[in-house]
C-alpha atoms as a PDB file:
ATOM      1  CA  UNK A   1      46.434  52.560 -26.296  1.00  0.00           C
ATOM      2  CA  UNK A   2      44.231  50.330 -23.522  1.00  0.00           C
ATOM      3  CA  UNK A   3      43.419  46.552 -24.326  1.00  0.00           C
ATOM      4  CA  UNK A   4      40.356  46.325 -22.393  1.00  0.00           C
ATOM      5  CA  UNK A   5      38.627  42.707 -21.665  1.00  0.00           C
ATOM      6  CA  UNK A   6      35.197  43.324 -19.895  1.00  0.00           C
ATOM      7  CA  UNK A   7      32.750  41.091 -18.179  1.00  0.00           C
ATOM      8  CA  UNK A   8      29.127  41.403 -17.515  1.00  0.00           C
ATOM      9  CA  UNK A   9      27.503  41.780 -14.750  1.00  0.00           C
ATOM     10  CA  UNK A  10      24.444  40.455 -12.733  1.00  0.00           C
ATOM     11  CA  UNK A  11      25.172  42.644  -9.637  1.00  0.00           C
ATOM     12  CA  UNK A  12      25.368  46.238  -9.569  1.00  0.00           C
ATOM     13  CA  UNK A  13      28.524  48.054 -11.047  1.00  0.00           C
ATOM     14  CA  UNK A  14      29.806  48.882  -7.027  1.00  0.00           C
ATOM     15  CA  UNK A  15      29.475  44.982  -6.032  1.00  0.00           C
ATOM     16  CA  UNK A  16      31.929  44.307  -9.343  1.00  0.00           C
ATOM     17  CA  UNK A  17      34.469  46.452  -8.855  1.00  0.00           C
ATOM     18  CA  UNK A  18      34.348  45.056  -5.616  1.00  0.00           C
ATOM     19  CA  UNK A  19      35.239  41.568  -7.340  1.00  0.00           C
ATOM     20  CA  UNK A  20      37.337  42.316 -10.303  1.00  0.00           C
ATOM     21  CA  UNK A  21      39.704  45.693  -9.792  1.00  0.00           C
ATOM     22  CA  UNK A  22      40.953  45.667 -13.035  1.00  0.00           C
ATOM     23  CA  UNK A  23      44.606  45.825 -11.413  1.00  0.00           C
ATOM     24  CA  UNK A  24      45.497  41.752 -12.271  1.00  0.00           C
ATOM     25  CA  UNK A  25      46.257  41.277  -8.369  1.00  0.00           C
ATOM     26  CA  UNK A  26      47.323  37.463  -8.091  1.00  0.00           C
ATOM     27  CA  UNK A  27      46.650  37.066 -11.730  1.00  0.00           C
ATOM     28  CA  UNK A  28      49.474  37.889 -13.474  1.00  0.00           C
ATOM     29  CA  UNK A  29      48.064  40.822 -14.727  1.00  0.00           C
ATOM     30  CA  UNK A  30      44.571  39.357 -15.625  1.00  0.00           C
ATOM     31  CA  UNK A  31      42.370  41.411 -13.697  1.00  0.00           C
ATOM     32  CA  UNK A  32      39.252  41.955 -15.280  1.00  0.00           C
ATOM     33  CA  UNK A  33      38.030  45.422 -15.080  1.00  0.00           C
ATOM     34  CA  UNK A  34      34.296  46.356 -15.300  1.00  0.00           C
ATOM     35  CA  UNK A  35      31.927  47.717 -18.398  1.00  0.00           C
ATOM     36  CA  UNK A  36      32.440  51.005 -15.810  1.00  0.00           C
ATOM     37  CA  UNK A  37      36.168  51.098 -16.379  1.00  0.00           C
ATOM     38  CA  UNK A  38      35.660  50.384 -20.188  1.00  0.00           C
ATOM     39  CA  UNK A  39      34.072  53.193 -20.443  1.00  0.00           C
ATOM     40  CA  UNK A  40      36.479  55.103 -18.478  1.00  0.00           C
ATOM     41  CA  UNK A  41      38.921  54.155 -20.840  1.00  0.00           C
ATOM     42  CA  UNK A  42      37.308  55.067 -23.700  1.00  0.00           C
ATOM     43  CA  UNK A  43      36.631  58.411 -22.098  1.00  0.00           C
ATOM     44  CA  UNK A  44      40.282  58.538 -21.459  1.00  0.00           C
ATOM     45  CA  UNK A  45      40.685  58.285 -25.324  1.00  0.00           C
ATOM     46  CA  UNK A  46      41.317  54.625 -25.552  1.00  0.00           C
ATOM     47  CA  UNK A  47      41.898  53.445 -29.100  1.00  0.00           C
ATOM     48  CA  UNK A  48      41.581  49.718 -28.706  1.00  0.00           C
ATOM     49  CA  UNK A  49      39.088  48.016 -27.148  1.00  0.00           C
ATOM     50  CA  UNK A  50      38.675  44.031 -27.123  1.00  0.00           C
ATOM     51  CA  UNK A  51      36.497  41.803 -25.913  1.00  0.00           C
ATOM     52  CA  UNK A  52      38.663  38.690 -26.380  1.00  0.00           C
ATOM     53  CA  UNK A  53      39.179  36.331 -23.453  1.00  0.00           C
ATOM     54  CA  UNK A  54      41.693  33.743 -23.389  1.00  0.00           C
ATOM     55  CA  UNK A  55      40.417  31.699 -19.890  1.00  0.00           C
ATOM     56  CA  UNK A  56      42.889  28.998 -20.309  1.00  0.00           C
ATOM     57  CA  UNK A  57      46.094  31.176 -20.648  1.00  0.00           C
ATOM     58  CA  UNK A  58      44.491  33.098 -17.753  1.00  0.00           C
ATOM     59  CA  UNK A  59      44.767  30.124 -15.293  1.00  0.00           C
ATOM     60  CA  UNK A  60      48.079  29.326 -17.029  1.00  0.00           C
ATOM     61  CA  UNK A  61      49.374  32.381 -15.265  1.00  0.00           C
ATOM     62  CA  UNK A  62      47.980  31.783 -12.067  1.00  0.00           C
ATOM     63  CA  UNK A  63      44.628  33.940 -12.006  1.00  0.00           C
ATOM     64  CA  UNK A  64      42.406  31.387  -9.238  1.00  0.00           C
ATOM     65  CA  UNK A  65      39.930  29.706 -11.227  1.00  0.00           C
ATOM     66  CA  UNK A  66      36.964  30.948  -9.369  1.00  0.00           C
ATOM     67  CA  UNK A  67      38.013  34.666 -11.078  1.00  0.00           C
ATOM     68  CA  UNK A  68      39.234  33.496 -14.474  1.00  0.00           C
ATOM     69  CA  UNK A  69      35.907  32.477 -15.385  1.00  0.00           C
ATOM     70  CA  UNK A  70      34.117  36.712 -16.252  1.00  0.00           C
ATOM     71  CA  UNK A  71      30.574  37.124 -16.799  1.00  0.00           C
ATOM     72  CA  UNK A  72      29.321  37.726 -20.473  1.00  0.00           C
ATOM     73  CA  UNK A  73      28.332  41.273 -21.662  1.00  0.00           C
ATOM     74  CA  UNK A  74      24.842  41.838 -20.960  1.00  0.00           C
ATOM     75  CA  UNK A  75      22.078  44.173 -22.839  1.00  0.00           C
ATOM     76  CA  UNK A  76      22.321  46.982 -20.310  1.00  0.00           C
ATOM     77  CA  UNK A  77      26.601  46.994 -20.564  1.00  0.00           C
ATOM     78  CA  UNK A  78      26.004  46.850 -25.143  1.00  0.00           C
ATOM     79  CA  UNK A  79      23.667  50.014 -24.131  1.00  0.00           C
ATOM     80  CA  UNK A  80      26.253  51.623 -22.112  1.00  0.00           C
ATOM     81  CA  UNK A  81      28.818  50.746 -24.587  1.00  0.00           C
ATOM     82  CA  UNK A  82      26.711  52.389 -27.459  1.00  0.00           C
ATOM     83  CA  UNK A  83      26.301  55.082 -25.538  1.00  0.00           C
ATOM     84  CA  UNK A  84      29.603  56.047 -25.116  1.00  0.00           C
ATOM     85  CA  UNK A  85      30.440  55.010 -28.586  1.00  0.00           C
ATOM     86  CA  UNK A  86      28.264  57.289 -30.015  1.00  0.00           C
ATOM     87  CA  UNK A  87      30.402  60.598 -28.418  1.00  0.00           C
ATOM     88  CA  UNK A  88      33.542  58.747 -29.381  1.00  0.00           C
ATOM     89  CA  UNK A  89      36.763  60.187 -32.222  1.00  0.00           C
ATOM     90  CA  UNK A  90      39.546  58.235 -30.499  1.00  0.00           C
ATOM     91  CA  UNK A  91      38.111  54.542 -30.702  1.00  0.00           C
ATOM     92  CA  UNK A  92      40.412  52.777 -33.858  1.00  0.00           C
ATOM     93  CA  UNK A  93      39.957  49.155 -33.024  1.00  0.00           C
ATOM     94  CA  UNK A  94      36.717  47.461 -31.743  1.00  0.00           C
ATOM     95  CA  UNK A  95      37.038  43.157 -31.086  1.00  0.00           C
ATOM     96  CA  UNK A  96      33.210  41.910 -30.461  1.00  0.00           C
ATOM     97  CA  UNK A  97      34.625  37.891 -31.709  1.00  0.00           C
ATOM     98  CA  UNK A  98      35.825  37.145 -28.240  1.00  0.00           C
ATOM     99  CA  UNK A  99      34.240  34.768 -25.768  1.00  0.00           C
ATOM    100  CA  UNK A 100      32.624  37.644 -23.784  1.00  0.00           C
ATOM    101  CA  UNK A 101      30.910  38.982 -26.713  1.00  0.00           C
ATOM    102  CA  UNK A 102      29.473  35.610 -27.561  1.00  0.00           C
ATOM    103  CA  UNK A 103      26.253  35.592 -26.637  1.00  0.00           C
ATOM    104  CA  UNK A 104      25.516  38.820 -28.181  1.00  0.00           C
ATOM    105  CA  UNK A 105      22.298  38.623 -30.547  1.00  0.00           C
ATOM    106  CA  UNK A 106      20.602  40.941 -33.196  1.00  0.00           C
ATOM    107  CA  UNK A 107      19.209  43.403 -30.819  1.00  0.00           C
ATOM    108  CA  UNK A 108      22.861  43.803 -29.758  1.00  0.00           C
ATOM    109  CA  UNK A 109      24.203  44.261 -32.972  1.00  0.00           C
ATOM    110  CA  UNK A 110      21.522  46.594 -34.230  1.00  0.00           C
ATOM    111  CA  UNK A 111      22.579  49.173 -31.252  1.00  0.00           C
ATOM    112  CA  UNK A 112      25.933  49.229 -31.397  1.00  0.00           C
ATOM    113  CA  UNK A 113      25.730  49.268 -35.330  1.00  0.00           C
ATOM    114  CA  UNK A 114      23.618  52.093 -35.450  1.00  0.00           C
ATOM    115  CA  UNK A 115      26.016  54.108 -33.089  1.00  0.00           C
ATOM    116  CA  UNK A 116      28.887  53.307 -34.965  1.00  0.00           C
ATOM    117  CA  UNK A 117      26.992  54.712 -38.117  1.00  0.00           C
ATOM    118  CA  UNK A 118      28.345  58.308 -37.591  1.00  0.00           C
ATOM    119  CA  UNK A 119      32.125  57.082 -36.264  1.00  0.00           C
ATOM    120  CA  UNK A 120      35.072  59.203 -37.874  1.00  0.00           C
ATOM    121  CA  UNK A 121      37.546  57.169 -36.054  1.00  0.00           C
ATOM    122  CA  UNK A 122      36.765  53.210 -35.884  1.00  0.00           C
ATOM    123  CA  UNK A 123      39.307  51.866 -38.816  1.00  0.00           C
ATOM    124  CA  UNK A 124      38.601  47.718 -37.373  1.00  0.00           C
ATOM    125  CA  UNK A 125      36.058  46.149 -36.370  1.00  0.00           C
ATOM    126  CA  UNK A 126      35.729  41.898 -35.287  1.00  0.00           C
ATOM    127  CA  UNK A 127      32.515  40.269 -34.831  1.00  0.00           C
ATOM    128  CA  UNK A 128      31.007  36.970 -34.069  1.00  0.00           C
ATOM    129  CA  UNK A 129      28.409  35.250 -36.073  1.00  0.00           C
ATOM    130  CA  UNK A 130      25.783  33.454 -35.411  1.00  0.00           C
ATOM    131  CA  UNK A 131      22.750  35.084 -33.799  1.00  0.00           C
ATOM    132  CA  UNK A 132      24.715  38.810 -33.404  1.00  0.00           C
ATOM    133  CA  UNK A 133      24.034  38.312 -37.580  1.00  0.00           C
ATOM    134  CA  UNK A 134      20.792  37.211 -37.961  1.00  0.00           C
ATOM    135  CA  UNK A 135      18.080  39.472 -39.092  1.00  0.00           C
ATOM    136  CA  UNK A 136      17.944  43.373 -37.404  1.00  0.00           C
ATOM    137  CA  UNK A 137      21.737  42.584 -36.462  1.00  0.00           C
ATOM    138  CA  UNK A 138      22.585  42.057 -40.126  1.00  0.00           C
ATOM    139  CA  UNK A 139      20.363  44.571 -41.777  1.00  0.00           C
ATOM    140  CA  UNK A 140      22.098  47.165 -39.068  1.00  0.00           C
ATOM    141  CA  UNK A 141      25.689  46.005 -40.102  1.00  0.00           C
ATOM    142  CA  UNK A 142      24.850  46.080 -43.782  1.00  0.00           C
ATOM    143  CA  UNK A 143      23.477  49.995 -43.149  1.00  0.00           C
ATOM    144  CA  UNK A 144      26.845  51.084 -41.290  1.00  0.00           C
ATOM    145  CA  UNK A 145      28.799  49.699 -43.936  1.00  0.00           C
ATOM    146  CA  UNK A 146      27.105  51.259 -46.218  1.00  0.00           C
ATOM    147  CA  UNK A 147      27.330  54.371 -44.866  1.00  0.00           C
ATOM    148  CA  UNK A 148      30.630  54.527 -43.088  1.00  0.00           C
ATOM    149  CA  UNK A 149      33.678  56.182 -44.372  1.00  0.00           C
ATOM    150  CA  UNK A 150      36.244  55.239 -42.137  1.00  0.00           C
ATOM    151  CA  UNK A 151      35.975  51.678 -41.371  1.00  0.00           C
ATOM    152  CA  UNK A 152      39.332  49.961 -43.277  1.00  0.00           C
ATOM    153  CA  UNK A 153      38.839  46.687 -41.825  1.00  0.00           C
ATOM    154  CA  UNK A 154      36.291  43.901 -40.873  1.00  0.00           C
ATOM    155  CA  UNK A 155      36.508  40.720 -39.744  1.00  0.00           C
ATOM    156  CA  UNK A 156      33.740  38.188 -39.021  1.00  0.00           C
ATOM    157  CA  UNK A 157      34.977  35.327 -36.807  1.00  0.00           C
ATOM    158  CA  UNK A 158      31.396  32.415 -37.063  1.00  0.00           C
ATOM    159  CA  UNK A 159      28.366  31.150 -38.802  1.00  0.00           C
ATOM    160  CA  UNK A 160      26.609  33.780 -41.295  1.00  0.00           C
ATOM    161  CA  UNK A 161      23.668  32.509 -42.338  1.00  0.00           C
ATOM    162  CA  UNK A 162      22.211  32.912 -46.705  1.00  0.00           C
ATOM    163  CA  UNK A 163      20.066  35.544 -45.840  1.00  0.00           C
ATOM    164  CA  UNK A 164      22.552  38.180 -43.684  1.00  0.00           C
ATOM    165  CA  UNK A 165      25.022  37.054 -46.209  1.00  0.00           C
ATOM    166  CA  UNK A 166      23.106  38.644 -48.986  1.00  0.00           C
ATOM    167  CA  UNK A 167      22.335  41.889 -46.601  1.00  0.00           C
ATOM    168  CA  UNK A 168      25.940  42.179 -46.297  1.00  0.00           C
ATOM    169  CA  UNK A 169      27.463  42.011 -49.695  1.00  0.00           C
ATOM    170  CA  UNK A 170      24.602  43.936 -50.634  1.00  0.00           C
ATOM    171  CA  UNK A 171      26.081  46.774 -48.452  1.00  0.00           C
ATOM    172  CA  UNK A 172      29.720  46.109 -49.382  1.00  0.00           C
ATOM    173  CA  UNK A 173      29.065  46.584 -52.903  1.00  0.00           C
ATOM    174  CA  UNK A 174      28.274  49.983 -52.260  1.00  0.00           C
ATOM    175  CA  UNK A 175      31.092  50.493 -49.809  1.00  0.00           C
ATOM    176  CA  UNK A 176      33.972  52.659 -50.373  1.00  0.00           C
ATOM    177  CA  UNK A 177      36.268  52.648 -47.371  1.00  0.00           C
ATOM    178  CA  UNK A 178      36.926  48.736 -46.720  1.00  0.00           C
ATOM    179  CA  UNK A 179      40.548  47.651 -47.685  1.00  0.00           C
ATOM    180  CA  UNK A 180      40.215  44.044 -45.743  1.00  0.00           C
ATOM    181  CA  UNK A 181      37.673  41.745 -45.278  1.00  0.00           C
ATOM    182  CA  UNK A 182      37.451  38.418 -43.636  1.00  0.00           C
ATOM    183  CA  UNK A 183      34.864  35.585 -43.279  1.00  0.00           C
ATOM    184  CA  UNK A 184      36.417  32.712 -40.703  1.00  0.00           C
ATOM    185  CA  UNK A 185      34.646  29.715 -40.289  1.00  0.00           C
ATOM    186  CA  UNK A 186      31.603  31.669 -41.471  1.00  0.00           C
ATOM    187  CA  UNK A 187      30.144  28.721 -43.201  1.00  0.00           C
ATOM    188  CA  UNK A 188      29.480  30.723 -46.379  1.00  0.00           C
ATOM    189  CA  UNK A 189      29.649  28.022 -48.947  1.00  0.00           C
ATOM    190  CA  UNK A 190      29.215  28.749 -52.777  1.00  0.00           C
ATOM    191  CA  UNK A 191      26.333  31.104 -52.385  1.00  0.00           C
ATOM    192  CA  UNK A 192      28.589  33.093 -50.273  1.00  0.00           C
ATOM    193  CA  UNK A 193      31.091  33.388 -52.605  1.00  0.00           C
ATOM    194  CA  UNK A 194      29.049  33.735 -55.824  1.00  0.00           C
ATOM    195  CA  UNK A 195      27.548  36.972 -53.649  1.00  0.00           C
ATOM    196  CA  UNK A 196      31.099  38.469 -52.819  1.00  0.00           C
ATOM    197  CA  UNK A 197      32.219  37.569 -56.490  1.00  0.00           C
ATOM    198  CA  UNK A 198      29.447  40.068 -57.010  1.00  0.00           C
ATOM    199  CA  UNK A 199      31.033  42.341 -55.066  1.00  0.00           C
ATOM    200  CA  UNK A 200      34.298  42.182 -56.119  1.00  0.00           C
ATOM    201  CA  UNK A 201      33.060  42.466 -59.822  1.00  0.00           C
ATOM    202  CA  UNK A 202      31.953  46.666 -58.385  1.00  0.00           C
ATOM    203  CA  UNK A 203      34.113  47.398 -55.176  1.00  0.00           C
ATOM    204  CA  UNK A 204      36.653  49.182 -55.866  1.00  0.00           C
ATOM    205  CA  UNK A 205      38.557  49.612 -52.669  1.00  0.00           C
ATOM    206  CA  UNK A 206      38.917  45.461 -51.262  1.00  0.00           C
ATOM    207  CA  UNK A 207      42.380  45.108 -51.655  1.00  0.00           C
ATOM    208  CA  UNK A 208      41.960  41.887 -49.157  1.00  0.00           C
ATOM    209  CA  UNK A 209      39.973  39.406 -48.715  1.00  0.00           C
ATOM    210  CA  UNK A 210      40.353  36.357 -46.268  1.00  0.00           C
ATOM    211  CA  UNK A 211      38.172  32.966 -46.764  1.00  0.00           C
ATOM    212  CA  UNK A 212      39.926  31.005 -44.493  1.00  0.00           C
ATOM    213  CA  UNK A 213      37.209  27.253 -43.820  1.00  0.00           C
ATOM    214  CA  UNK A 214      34.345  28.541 -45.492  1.00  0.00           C
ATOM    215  CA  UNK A 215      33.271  25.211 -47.220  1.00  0.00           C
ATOM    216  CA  UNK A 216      33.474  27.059 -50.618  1.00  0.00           C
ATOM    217  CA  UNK A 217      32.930  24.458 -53.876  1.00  0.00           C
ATOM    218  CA  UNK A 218      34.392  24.533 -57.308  1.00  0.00           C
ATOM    219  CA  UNK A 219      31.290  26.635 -57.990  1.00  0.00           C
ATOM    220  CA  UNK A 220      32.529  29.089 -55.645  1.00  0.00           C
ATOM    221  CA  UNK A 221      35.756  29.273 -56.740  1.00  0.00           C
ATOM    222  CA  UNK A 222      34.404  29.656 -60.662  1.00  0.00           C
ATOM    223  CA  UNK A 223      32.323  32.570 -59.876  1.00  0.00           C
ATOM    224  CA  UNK A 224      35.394  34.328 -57.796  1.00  0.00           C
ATOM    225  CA  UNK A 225      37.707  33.628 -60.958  1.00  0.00           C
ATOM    226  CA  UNK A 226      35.414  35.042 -63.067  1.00  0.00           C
ATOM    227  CA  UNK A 227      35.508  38.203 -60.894  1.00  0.00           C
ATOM    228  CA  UNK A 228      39.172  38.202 -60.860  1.00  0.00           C
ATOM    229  CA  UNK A 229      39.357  38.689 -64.552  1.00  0.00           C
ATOM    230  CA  UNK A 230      38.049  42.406 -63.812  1.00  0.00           C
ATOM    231  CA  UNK A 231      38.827  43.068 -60.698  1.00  0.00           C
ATOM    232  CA  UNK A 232      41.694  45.530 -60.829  1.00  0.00           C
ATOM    233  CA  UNK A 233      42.646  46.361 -56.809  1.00  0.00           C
ATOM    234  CA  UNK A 234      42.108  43.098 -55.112  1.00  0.00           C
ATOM    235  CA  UNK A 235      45.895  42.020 -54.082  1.00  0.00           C
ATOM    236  CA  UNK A 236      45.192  39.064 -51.460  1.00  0.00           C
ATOM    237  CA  UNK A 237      43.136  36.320 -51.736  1.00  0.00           C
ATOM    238  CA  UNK A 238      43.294  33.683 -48.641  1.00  0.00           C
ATOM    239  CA  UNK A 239      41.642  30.096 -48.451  1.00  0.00           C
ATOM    240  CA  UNK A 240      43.684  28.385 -45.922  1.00  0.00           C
ATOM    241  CA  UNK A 241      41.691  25.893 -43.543  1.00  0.00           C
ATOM    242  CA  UNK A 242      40.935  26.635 -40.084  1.00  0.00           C
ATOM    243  CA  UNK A 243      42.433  23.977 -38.162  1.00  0.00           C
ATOM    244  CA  UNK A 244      41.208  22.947 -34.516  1.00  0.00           C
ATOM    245  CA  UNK A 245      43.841  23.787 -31.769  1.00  0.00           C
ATOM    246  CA  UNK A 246      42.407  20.600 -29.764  1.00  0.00           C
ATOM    247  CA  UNK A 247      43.362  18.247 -33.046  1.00  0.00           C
ATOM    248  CA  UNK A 248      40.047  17.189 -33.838  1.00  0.00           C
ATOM    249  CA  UNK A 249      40.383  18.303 -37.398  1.00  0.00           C
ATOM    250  CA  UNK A 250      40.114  21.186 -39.622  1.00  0.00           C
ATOM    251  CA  UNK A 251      37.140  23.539 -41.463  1.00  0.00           C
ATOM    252  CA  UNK A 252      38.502  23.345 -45.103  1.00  0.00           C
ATOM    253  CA  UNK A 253      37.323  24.838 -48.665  1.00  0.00           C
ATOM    254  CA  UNK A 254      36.622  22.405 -50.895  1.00  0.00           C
ATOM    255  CA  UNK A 255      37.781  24.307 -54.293  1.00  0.00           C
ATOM    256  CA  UNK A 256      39.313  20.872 -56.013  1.00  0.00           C
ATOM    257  CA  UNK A 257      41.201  20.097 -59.297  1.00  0.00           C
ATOM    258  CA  UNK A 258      38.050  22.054 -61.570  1.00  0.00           C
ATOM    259  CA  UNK A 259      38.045  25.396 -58.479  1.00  0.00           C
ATOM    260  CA  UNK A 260      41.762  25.632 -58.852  1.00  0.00           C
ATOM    261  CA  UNK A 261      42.156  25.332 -62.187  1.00  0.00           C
ATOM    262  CA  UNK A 262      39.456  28.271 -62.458  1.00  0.00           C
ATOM    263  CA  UNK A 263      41.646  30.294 -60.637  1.00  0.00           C
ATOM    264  CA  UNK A 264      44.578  29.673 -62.256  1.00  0.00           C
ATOM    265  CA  UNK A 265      43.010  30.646 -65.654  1.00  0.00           C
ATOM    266  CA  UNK A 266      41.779  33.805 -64.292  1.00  0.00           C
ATOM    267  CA  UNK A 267      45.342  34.793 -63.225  1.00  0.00           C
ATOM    268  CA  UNK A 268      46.494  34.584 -66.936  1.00  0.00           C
ATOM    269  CA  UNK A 269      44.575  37.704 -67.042  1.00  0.00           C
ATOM    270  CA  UNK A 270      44.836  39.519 -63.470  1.00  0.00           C
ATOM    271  CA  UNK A 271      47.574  41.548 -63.003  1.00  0.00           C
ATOM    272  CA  UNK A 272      46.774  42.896 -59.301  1.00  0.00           C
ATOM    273  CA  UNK A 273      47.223  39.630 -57.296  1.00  0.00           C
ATOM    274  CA  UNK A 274      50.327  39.602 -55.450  1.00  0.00           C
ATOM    275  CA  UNK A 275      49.097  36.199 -52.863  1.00  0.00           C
ATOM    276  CA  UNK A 276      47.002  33.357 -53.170  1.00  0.00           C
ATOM    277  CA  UNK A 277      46.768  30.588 -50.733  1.00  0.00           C
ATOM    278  CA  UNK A 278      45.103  27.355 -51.846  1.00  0.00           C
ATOM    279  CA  UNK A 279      46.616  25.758 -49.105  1.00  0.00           C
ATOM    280  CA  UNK A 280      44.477  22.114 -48.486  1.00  0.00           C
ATOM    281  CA  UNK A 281      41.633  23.410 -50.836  1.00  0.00           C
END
């Protein structure tokens, strides 16, 4: 299994490896290897690959400060990764929600969607949001989804805005494969959840589904209680808060007294629900 966090790169692939080795020297283990190495890896039959960066736990540990800071992934290293994504049966977990993914937009998305289209091996897969979902990015993601057959698990760490929402539960209405799904922070509201009541009401595979500071309404939580009443394979249902590690407060649902009580009604009559967290909604 190889963790691999890459940076971008400005110079040429030679003049980075010159810079970051990928061998954590006087880093404590932090070295950051290149988008050449992460492809090395995956040739090598790598079956996770992350692009999660944790900067301050990196300086924690004594990586200098000048080298803690990577570069972000560029168009030319999402090509390169598409590329090699495209040829790949090993790859089981892809992480695109980290900090060096996070100035990926739709263009980015759309290629590295459309080569995970035909994967018979990717089982998890983490994005961002914000501009990786907006328009081709979405409409890309909402295509793979509906085709893939392997995918078990998706995760979407930021903002989704009404109309990619729609694209996507579109898609994961006709989806067979996904077993866990989770919107964090993603700013969905109660159109967002009126659209994946919709989807619970015909998916028949979403055994999870995590809603953790999504600003979901009593109206929200109605239409998901409604779903509930029919919904025979759904067995978690998460809408914790998100709080902020700094202390400056918390992203919360907002399901009150009339959401709850919605809820609570509909598990009088669903039978598959095993957890519920209404923690601070």
């Amino acid at each position: 299994v190889a963790v691999v966090c890459v940076p971008s790169h400005s110079q040429s692939d030679s003049d980075i490896d010159d810079d970051f080795d990928g061998g954590g020297g006087g880093g404590g283990g932090w070295g950051l290897p290149t988008i050449r190495n992460a492809l090395n890896q995956l040739a090598a039959g790598a079956t996770e690959l992350s692009f999660n960066y944790n900067f301050d736990q990196a300086v924690e540990d004594g990586m200098d400060i000048d080298v803690a800071v990577p570069k972000l992934l560029t168009a030319s290293d999402v090509r390169k990764l598409a590329g090699a994504l495209k040829s790949n049966n090993t790859l089981k977990s892809l992480d695109l929600a980290g900090y060096l993914a996070c100035n990926l937009g739709p263009n980015d998305m759309r290629v590295l969607a459309n080569a995970l289209e035909t994967s018979t091996s990717l089982a998890s897969l983490s994005l961002g949001g914000g501009s990786m979902l907006k328009g081709q990015g979405a409409t890309a993601l909402a295509k793979m989804l509906s085709i893939t057959t392997c995918l078990k698990s998706l995760t979407i760490m930021g903002y989704v805005d009404r109309k990619s929402m729609s694209a996507l539960a579109s898609a994961l209405k006709r989806n067979s494969s996904l077993t866990s799904l989770t919107f964090y922070e993603a700013g969905i509201g109660d159109n967002g959840a009126r659209l994946l009541a919709g989807v619970l009401e015909s998916n028949t595979t979403l055994q999870s589904l995590e809603l953790q500071g999504n600003e979901i309404g009593a109206d929200g939580a109605r239409a998901l209680a409604e779903a509930l009443k029919t919904n025979t394979t759904l067995t978690n249902l998460d809408f914790r808060p998100v709080h902020d590690p700094e202390g400056a407060g918390q992203t919360v649902n907002h399901l009150g007294d009339t959401g709850v009580c919605a809820i609570a009604d509909a598990l009088k009559i669903n039978s598959t629900l095993t957890w519920l967290s209404l923690s601070d909604s």
